[in-house]
Protein backbone atom coordinates (compact mmCIF):
# COMPACT_ATOMS: atom_id res chain seq x y z
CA UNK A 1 0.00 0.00 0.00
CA UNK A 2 3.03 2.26 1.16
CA UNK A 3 4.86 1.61 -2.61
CA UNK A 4 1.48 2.47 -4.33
CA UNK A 5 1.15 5.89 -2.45
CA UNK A 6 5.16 6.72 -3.31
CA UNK A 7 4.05 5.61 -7.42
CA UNK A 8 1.18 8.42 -7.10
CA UNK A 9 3.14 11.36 -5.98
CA UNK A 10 5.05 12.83 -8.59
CA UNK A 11 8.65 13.03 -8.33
CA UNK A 12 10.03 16.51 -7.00
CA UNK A 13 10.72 18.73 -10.42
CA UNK A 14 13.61 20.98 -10.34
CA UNK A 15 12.91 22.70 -13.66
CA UNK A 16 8.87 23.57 -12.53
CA UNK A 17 10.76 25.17 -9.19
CA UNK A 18 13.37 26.79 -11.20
CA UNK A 19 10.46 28.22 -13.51
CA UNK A 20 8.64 29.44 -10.56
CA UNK A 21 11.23 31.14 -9.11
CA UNK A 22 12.23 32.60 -11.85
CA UNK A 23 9.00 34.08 -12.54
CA UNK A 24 9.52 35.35 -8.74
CA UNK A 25 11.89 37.27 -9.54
CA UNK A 26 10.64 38.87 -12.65
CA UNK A 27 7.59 39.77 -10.63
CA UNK A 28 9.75 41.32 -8.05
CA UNK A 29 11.56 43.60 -10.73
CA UNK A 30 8.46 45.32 -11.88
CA UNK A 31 9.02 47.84 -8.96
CA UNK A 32 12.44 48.69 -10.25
CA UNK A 33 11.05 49.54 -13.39
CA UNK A 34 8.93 52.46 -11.29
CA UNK A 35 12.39 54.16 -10.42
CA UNK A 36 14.26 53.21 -14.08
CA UNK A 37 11.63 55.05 -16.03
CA UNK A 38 11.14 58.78 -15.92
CA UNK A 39 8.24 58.41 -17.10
CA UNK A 40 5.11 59.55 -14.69
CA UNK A 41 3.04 56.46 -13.05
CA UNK A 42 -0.26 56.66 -15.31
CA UNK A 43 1.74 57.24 -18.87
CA UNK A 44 3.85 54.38 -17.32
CA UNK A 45 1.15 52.07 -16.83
CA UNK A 46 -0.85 53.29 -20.14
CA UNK A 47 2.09 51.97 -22.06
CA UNK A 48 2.65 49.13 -19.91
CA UNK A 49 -0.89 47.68 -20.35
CA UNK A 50 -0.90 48.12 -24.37
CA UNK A 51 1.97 46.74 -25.09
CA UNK A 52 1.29 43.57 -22.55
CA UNK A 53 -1.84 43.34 -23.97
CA UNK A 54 -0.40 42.74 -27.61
CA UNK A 55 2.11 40.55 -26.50
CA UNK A 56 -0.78 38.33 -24.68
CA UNK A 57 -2.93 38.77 -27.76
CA UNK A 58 0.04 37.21 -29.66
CA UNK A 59 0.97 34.29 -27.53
CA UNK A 60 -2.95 33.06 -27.21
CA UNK A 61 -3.51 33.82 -31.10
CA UNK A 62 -0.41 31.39 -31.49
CA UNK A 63 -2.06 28.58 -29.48
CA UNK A 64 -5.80 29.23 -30.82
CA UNK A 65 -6.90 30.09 -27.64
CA UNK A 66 -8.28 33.69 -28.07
CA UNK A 67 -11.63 33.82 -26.22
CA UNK A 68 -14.40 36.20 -27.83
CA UNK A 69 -16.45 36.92 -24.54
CA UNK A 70 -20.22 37.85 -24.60
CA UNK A 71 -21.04 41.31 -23.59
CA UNK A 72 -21.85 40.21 -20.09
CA UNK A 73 -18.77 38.71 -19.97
CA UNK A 74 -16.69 41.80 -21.04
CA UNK A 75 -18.89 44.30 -18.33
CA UNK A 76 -17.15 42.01 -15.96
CA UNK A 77 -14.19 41.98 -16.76
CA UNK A 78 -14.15 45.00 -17.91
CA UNK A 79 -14.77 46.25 -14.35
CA UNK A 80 -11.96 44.14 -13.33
CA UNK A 81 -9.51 45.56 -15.39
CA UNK A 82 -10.45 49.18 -14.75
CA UNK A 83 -9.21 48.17 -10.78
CA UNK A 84 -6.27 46.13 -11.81
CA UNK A 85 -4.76 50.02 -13.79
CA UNK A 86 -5.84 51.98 -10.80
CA UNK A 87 -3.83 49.94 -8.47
CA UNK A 88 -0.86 49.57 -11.01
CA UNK A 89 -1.24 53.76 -11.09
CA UNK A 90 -1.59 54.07 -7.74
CA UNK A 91 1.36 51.28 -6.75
CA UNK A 92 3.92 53.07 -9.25
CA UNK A 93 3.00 56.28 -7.92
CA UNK A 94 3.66 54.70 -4.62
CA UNK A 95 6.90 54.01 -5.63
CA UNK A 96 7.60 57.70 -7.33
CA UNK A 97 6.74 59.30 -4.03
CA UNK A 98 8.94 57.16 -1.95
CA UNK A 99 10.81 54.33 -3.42
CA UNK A 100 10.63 50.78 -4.55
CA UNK A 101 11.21 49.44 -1.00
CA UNK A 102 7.94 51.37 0.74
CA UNK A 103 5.96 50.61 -2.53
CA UNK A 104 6.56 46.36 -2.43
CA UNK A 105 5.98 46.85 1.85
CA UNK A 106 2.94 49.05 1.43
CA UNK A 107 1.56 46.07 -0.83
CA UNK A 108 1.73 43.85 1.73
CA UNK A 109 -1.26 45.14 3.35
CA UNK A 110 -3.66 43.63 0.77
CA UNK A 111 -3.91 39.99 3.55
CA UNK A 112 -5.30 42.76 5.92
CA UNK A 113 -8.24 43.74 3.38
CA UNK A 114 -8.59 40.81 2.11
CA UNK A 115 -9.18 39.20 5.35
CA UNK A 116 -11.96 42.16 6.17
CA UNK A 117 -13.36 42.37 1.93
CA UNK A 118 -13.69 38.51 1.13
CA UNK A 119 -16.03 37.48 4.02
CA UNK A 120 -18.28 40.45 2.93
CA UNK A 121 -18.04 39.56 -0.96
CA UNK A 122 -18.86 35.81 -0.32
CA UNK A 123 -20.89 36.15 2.89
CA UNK A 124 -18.52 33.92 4.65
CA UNK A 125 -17.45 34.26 8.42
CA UNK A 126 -14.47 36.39 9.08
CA UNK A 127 -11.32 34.27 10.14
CA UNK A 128 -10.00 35.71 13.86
CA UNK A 129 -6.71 34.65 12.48
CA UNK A 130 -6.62 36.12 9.06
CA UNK A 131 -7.80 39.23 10.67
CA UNK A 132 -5.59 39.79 13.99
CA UNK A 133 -2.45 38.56 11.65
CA UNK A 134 -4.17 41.21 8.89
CA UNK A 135 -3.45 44.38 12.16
CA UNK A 136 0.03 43.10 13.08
CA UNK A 137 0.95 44.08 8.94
CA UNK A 138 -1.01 46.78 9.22
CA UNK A 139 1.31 47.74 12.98
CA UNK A 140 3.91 47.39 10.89
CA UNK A 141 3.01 50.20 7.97
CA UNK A 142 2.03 52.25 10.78
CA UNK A 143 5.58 51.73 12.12
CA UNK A 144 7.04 52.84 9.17
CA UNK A 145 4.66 55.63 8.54
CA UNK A 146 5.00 57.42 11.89
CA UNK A 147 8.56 57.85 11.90
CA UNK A 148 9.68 58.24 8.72
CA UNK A 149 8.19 61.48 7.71
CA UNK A 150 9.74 61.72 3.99
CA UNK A 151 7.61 58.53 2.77
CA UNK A 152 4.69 59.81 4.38
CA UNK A 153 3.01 60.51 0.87
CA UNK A 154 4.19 56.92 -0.56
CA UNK A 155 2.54 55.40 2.40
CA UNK A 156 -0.86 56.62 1.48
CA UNK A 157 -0.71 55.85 -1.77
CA UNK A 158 1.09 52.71 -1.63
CA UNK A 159 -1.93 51.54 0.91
CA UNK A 160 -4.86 52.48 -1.51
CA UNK A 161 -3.17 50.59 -4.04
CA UNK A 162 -3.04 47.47 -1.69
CA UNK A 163 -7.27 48.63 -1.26
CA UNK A 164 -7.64 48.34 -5.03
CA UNK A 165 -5.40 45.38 -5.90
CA UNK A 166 -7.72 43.44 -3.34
CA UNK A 167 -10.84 44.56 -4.73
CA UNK A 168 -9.15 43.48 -8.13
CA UNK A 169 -8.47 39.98 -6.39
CA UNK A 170 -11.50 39.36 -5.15
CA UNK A 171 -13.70 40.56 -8.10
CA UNK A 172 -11.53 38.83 -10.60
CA UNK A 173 -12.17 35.57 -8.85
CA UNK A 174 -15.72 36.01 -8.82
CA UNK A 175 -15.72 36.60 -12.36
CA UNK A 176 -13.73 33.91 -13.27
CA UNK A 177 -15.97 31.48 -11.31
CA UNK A 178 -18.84 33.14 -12.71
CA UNK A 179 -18.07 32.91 -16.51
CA UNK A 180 -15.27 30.00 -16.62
CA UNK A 181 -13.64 31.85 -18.71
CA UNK A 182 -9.73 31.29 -19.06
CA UNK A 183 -7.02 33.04 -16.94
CA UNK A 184 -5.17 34.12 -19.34
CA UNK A 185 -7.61 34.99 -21.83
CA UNK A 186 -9.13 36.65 -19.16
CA UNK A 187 -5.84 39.09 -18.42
CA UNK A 188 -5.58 39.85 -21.91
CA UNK A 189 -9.26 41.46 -21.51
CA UNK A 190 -8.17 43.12 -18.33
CA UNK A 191 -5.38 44.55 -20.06
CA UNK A 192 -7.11 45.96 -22.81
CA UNK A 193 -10.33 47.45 -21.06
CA UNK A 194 -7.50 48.86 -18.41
CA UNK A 195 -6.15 50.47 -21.20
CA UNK A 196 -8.94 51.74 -22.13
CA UNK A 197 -9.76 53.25 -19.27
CA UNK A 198 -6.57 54.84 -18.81
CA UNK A 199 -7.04 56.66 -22.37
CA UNK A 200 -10.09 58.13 -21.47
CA UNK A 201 -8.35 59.30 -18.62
CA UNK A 202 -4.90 60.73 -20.28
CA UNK A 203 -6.42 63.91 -21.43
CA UNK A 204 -7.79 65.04 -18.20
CA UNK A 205 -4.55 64.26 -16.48
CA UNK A 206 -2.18 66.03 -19.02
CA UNK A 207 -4.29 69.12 -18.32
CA UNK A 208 -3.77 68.38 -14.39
CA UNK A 209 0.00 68.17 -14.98
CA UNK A 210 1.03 69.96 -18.01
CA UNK A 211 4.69 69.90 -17.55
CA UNK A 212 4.63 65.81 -17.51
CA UNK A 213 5.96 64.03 -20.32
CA UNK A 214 3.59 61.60 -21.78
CA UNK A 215 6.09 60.35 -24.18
CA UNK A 216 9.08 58.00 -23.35
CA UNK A 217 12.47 59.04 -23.75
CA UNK A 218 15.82 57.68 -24.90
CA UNK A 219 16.51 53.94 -22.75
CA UNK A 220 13.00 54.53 -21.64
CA UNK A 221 11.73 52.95 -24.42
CA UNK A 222 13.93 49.96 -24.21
CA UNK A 223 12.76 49.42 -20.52
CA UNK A 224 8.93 50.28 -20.99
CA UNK A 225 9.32 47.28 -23.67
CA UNK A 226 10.97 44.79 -21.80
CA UNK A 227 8.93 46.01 -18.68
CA UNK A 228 5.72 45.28 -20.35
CA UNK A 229 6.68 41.92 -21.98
CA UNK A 230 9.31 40.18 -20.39
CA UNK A 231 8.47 41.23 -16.92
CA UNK A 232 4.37 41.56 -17.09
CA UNK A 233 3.71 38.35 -19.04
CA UNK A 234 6.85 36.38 -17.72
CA UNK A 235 5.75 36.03 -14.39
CA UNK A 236 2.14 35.37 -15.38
CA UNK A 237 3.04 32.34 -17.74
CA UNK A 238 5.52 31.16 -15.72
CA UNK A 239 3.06 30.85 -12.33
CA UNK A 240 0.86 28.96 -15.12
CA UNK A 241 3.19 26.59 -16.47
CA UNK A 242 4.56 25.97 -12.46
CA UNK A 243 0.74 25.08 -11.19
CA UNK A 244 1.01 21.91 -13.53
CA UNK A 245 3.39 20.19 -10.87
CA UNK A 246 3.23 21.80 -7.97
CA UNK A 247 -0.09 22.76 -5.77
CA UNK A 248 -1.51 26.48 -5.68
CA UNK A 249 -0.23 26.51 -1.95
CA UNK A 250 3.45 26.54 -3.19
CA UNK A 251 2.72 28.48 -5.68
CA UNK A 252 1.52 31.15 -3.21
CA UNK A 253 3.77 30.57 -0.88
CA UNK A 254 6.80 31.24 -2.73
CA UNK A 255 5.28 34.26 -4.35
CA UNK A 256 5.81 35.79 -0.40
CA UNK A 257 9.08 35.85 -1.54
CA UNK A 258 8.53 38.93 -4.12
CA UNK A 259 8.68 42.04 -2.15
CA UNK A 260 12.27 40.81 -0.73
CA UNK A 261 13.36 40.48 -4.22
CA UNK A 262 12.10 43.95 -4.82
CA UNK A 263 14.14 45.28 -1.95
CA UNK A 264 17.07 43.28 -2.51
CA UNK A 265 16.98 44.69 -6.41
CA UNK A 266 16.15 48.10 -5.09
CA UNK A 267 19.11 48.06 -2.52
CA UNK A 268 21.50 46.47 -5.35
CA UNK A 269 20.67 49.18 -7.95
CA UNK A 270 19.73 52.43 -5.99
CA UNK A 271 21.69 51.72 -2.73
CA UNK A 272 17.76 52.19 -1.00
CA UNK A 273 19.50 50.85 2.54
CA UNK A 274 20.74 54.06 2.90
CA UNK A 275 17.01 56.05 2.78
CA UNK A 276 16.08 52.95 5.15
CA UNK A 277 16.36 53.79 9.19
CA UNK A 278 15.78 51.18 12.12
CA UNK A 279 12.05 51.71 12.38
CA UNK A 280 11.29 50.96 8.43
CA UNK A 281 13.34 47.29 9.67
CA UNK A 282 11.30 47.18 12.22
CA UNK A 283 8.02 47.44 10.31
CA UNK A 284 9.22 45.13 7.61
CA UNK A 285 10.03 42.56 10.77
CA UNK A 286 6.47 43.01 11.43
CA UNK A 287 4.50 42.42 8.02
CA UNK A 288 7.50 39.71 7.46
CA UNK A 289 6.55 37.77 10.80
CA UNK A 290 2.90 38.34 10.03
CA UNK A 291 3.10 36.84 6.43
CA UNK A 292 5.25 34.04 7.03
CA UNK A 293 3.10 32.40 10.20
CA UNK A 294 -0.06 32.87 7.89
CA UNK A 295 1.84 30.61 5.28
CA UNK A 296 3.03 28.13 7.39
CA UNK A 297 -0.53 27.30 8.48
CA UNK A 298 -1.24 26.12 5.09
CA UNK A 299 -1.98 22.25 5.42
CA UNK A 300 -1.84 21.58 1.40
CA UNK A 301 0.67 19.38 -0.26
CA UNK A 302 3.57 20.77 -2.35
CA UNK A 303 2.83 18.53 -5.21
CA UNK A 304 -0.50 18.48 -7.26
CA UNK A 305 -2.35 15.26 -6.99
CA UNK A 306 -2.25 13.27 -10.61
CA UNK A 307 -6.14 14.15 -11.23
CA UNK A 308 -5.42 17.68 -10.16
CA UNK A 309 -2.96 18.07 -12.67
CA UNK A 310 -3.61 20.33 -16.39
């Protein structure tokens, strides 16, 4: 009985690890990109979102699996994509204000809304856990907001985007469940719609902020493009491709492991330790401590079961 339960669990796959990781990290270099383009956070994300969504468009045109959605269908997601550029405006302009490090912390407060939004959305009860773990990350931002008075503005704007990237979350799941329609068919209409939205909204904000460039310049262009492909799509296809082997718990939990990579990459390329002081450590302890005892209590296996797998 023993040797048929070992023949059922696959065998431990160093390239769907390596995959995963590596999409990790690209994921965790998309806040660099808000500090290596001078470019202002919604012309940032404008471009960011057309040119992902072409590259998308491409790769599912390639493997015939481009999804023509129902009106109904497109509201939705629609809706959902409109969220997903207001928290990509709002998390770059996060970053602008302060820098990359505050912007990936700030972030982490989307456990603490989630825990208090998702019981509301889906009428379940609200976890004691998720919640009091949800207030020590949110002791944490408040460390680091009280006493360091220069990333005050980041702060704020770093923790709306955490507000709208939940909302995203939770209604994108709800539409997903709702229409069955494909994940990645159903980021490509994200992208476009959040585009979209964003277009209608460029005119009003050039006549907010005149003096703002709307148009890339020199390397920008080089990093907008690889910002938008190779770092937007990357990670997405590469969480995809690692879900085949392993379960959606290691998936998750490894992806805990982004905002370190953004402060590691932040600290490597714009020496950020020295903007960082004892209490932003202390914070980051916090919302650290607070993220990995929520993980642990996962119960899931690593690996996918056979039937599970796609």
């Amino acid at each position: 009985m023993a040797n048929t339960s070992t023949r059922n669990i696959p065998s431990k796959p160093a390239h769907a690890y390596l995959r995963l990781h590596t999409g990790i990290l690209l994921a965790g270099a998309t806040g660099v990109f808000g500090r290596l383009i001078s470019l202002a956070e919604l012309p940032l994300v404008w471009y960011r979102m057309m040119i992902a969504a072409g590259v998308l468009a491409g790769v599912l045109a390639l493997g015939g699996r481009i999804h023509t959605p129902t009106l109904r269908e497109a509201w939705r997601m629609g809706c959902c994509g409109a969220l997903l550029a207001v928290h990509w405006v709002l998390f770059y302009g996060s970053i602008k204000a302060a820098n990359v490090s505050v912007g990936v912390v700030c972030f982490a407060l989307n456990g603490f809304f989630t825990a208090l939004l998702e019981p509301m959305a889906s009428g379940k009860r609200f976890s004691l856990r998720d919640l009091l773990l949800g207030l020590i990350t949110l002791g944490g931002i408040v460390l680091i907001f009280g006493l360091n008075m220069q990333f005050r503005t980041g702060i704020v704007i770093g923790t709306f985007s955490s507000l709208f990237y939940t909302l995203f979350a939770i209604a994108s799941k709800r539409v997903q469940s709702a229409t069955g329609v494909e994940s990645s068919a159903m980021l490509l209409y994200e992208l476009l719609t959040g585009w979209c939205v964003l277009s209608l909204a460029m005119p009003f904000y050039a006549m907010l902020y005149p003096s703002v460039s709307l148009m890339p310049e020199g390397s920008d262009w080089l990093f907008i493009t690889l910002f938008a492909s190779v770092f937007t799509i990357g990670p997405f296809l590469t969480q995809l491709q690692a879900l085949r082997t392993l379960s959606a718990f290691t998936v998750n939990l490894s992806y805990n492991l982004e905002p370190l990579y953004s402060i590691a990459l932040a600290m490597l390329l714009f020496n950020e330790a020295q903007e960082l002081n004892l209490s932003f450590w202390m914070g980051v302890s916090m919302i650290v401590a607070a993220v990995g005892y929520h993980a642990v209590c996962g119960k899931r296996s690593v690996f996918v079961k056979p039937d599970e797998q796609r």
